[in-house]
N, C-alpha and C. Protein backbone atom coordinates (compact mmCIF):
# COMPACT_ATOMS: atom_id res chain seq x y z
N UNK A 1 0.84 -1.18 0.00
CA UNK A 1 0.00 0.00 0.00
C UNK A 1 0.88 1.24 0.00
N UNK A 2 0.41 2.19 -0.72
CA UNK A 2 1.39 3.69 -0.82
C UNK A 2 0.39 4.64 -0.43
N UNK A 3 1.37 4.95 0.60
CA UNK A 3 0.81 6.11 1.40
C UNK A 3 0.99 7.71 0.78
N UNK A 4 0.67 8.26 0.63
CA UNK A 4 0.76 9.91 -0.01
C UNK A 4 1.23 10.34 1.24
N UNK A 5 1.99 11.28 0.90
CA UNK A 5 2.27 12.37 2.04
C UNK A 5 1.29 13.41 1.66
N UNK A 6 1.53 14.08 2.68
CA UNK A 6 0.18 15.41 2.67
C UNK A 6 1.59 16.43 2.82
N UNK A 7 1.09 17.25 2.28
CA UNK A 7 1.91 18.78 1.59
C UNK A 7 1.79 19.79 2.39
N UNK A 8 2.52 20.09 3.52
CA UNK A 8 2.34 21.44 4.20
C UNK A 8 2.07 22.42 3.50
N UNK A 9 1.78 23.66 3.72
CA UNK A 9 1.91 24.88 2.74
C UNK A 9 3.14 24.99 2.46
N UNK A 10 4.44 24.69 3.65
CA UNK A 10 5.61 25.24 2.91
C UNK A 10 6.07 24.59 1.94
N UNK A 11 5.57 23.30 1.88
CA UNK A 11 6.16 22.28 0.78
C UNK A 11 5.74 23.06 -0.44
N UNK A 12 4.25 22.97 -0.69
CA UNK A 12 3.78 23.62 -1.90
C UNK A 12 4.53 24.86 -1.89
N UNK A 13 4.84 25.42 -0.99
CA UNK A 13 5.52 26.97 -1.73
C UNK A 13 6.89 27.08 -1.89
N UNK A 14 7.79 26.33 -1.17
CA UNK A 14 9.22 25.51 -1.82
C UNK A 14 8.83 25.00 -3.32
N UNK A 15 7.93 23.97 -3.65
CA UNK A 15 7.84 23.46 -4.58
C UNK A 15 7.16 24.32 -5.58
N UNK A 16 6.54 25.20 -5.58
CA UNK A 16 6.10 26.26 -6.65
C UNK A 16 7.18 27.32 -7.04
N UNK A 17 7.80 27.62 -5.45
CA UNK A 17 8.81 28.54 -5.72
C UNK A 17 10.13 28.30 -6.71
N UNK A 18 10.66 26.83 -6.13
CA UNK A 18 11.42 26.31 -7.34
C UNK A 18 11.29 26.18 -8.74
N UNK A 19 9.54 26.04 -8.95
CA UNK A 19 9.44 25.60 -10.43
C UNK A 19 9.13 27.01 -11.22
N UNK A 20 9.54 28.00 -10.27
CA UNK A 20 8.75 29.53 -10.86
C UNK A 20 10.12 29.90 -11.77
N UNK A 21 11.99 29.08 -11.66
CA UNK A 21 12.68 29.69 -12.34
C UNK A 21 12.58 28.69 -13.59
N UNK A 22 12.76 29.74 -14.58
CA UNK A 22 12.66 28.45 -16.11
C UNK A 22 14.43 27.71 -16.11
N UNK A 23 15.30 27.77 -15.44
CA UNK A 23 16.53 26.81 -15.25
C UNK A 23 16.09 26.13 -14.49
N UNK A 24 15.33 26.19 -13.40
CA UNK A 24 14.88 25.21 -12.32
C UNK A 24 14.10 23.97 -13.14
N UNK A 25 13.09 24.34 -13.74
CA UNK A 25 12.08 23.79 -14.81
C UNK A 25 13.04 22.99 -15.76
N UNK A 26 14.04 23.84 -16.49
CA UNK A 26 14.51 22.95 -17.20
C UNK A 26 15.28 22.14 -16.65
N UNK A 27 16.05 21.76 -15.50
CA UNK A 27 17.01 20.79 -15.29
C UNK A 27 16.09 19.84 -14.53
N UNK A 28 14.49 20.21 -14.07
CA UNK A 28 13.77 19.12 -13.66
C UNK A 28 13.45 17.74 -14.64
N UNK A 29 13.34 18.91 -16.07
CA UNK A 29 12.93 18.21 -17.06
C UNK A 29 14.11 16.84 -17.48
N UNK A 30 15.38 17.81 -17.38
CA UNK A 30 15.95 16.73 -17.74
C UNK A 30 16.41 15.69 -17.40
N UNK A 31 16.38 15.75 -15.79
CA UNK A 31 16.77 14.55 -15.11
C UNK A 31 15.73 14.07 -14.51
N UNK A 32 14.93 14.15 -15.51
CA UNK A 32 13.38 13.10 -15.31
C UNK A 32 13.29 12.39 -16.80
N UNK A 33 14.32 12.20 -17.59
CA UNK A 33 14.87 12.01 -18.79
C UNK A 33 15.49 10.62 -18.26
N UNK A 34 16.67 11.36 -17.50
CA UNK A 34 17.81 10.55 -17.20
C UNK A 34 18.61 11.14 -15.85
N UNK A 35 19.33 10.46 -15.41
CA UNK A 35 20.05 11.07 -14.50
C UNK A 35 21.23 11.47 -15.21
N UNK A 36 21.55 12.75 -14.52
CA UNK A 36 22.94 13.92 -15.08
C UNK A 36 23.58 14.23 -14.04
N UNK A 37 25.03 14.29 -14.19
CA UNK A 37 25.77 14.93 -13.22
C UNK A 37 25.50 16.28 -13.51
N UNK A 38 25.93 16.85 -11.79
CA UNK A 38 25.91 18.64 -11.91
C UNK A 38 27.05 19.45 -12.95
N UNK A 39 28.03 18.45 -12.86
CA UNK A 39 28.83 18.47 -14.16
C UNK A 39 28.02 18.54 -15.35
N UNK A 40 27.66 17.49 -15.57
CA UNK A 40 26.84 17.87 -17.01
C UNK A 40 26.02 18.73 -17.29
N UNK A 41 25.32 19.14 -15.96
CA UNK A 41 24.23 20.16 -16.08
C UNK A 41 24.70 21.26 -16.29
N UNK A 42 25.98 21.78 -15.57
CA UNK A 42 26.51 22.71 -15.88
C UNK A 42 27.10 23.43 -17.33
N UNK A 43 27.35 22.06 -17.75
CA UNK A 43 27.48 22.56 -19.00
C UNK A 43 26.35 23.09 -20.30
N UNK A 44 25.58 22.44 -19.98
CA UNK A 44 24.12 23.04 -20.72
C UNK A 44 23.81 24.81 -20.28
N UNK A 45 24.20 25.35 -19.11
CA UNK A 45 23.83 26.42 -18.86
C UNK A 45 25.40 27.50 -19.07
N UNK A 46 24.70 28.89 -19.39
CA UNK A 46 25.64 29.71 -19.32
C UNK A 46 25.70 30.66 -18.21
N UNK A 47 26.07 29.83 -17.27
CA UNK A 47 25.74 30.21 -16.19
C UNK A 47 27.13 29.35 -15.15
N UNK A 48 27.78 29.80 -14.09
CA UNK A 48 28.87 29.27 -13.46
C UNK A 48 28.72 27.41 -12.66
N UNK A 49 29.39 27.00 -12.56
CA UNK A 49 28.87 25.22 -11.90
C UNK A 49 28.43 25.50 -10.99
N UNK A 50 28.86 26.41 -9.65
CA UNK A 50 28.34 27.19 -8.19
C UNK A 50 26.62 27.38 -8.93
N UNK A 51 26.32 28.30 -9.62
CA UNK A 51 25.27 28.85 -9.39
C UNK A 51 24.16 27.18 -10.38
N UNK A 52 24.78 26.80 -10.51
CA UNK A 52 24.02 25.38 -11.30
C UNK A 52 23.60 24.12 -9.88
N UNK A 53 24.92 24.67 -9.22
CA UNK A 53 24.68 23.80 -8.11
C UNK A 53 23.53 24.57 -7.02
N UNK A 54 23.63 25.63 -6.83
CA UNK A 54 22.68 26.73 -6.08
C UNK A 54 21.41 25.80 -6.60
N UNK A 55 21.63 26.01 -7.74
CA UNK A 55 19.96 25.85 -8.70
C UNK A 55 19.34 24.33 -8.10
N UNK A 56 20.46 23.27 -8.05
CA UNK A 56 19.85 21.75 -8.05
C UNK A 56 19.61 21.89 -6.72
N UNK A 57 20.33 22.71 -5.24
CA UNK A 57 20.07 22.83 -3.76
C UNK A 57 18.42 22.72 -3.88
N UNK A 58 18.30 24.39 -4.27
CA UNK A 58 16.59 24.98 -4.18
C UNK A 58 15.72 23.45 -4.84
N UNK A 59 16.30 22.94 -5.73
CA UNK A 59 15.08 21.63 -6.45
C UNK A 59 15.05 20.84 -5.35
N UNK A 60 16.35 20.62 -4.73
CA UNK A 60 16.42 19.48 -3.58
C UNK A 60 15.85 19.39 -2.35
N UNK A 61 16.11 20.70 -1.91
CA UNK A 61 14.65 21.05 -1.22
C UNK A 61 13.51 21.20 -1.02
N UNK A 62 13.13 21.17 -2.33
CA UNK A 62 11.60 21.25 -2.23
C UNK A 62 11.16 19.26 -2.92
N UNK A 63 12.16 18.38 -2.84
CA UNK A 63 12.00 17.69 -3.04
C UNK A 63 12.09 17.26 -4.70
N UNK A 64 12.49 18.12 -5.22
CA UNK A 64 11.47 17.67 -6.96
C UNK A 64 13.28 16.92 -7.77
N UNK A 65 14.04 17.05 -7.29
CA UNK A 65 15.31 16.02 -7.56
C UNK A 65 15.93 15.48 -6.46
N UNK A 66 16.63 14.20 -6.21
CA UNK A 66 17.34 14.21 -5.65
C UNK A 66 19.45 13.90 -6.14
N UNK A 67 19.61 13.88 -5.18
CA UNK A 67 21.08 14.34 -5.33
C UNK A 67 21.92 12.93 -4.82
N UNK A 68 22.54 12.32 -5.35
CA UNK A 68 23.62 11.29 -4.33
C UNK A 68 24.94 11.17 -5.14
N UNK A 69 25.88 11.01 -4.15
CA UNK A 69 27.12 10.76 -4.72
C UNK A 69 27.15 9.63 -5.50
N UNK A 70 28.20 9.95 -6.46
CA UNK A 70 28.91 8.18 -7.49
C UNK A 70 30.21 8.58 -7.91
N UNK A 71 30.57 7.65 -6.90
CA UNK A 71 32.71 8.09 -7.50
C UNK A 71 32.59 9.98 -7.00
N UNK A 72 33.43 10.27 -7.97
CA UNK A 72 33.58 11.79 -7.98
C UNK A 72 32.54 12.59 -8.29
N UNK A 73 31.68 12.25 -8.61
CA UNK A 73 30.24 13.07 -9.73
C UNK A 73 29.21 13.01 -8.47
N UNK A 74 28.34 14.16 -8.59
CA UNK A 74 26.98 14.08 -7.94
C UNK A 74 25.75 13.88 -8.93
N UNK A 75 25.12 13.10 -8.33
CA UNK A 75 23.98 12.38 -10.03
C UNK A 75 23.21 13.16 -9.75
N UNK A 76 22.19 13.77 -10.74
CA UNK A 76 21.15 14.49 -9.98
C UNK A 76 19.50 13.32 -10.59
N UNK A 77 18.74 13.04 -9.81
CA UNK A 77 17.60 12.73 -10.42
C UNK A 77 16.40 13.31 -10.20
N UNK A 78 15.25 13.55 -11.12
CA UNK A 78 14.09 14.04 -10.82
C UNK A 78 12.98 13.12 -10.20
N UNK A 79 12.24 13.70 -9.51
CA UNK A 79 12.11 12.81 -8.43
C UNK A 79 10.11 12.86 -8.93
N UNK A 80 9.47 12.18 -9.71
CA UNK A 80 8.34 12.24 -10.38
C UNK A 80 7.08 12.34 -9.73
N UNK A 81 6.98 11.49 -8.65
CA UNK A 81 5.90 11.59 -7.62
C UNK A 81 5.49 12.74 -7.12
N UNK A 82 6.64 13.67 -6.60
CA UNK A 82 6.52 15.09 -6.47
C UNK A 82 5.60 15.83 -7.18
N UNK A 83 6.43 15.35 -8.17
CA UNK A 83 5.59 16.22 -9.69
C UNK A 83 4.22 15.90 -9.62
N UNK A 84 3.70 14.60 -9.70
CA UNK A 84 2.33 14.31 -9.16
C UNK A 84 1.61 14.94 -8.43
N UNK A 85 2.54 15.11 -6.81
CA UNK A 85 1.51 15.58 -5.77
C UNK A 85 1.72 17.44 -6.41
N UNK A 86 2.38 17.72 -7.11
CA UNK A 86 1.74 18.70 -7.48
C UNK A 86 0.98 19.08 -8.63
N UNK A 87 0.62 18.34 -9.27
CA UNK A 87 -0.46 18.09 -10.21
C UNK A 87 -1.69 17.92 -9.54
N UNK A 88 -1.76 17.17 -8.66
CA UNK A 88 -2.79 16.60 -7.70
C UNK A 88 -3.76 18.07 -7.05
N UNK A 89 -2.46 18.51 -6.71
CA UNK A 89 -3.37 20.06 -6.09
C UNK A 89 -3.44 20.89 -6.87
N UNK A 90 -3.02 21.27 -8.22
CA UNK A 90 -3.31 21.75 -9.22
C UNK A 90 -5.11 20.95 -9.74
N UNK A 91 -4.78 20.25 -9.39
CA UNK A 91 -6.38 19.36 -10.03
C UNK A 91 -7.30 19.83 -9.25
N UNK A 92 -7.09 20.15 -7.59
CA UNK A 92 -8.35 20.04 -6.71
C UNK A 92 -8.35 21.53 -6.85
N UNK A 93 -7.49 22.58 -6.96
CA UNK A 93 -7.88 23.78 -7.53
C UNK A 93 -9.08 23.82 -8.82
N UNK A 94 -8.47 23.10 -10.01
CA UNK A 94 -9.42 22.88 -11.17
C UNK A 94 -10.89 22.62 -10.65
N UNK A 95 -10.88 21.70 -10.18
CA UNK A 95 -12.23 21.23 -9.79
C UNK A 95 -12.85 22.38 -8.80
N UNK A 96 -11.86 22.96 -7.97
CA UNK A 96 -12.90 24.31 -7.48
C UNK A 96 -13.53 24.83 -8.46
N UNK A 97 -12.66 25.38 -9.25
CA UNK A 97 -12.77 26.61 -10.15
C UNK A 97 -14.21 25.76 -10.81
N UNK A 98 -13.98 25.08 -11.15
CA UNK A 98 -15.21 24.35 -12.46
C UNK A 98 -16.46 24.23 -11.54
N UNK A 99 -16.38 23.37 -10.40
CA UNK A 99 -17.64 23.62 -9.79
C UNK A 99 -18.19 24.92 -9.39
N UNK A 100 -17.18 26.03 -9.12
CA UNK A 100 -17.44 27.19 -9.28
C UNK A 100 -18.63 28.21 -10.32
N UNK A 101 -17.76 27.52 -11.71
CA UNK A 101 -18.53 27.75 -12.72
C UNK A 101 -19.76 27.16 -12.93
N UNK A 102 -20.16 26.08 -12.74
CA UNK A 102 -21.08 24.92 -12.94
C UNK A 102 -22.06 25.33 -11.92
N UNK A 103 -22.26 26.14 -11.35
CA UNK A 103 -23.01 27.01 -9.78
C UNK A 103 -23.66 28.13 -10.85
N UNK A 104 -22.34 29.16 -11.36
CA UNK A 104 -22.65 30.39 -11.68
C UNK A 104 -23.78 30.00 -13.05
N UNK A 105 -23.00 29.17 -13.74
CA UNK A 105 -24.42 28.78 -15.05
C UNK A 105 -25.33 28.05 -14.82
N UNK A 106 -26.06 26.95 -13.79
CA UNK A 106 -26.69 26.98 -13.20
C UNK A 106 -27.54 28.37 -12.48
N UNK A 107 -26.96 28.98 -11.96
CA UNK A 107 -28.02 30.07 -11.55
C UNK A 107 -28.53 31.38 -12.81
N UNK A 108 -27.35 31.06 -13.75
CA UNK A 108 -27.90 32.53 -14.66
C UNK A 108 -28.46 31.76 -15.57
N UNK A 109 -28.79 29.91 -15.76
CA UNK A 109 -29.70 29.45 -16.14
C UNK A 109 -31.30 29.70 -16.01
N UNK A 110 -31.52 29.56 -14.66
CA UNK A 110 -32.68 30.06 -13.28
C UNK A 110 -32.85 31.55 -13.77
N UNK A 111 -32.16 32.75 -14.59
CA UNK A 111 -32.72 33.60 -14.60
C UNK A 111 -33.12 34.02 -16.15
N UNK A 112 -32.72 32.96 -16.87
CA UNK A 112 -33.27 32.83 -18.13
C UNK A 112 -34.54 31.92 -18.42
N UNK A 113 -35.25 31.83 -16.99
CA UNK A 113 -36.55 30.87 -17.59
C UNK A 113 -37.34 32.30 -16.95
């Protein structure tokens, strides 16, 4: 049986906050591809290995990669479930919003008879 964790607010706002930079976004993407060293990642960006590594910290914290040593290299992987539980609350937002709507045309139905 798999248990869900439940999402503090700070999680969701670590985890939104991370995905709000488009380098954050993209190195999620890619080591949900494959796993990459921060080496490698670094080289995709024009941007210093320090601030590449800054970048994979903030993901690591909010959970959405993780990080482990191999030999000399740090692997980075994206960590997918995450991604889920934030889809998940992205969904139960949706479904506000829609039952929201599904109320409002319902009632300006009621004022068209």
């Amino acid at each position: 049986m798999v248990v869900q964790e439940e999402l503090t607010d700070d999680d969701v706002n670590r985890m939104f906050r991370a995905l709000a930079d488009a380098t954050r976004r993209d190195i999620v993407r890619r080591t949900l591809v494959a796993e990459v060293s921060v080496s490698q990642l670094a080289l995709a960006y024009d941007m210093s290995f320090a601030a590449v590594q800054k970048h994979v910290a903030v993901l690591e914290e909010a959970k959405l990669v993780t990080k482990e040593p191999r030999g000399r290299e740090r692997m980075v992987r994206g960590e997918p479930e995450r991604l889920r539980q934030a889809q998940r609350l992205l969904d139960q937002f949706e479904q506000l919003w829609r039952s929201r709507i599904d109320r409002l045309d319902a009632l300006l139905s009621e004022d068209d008879k």
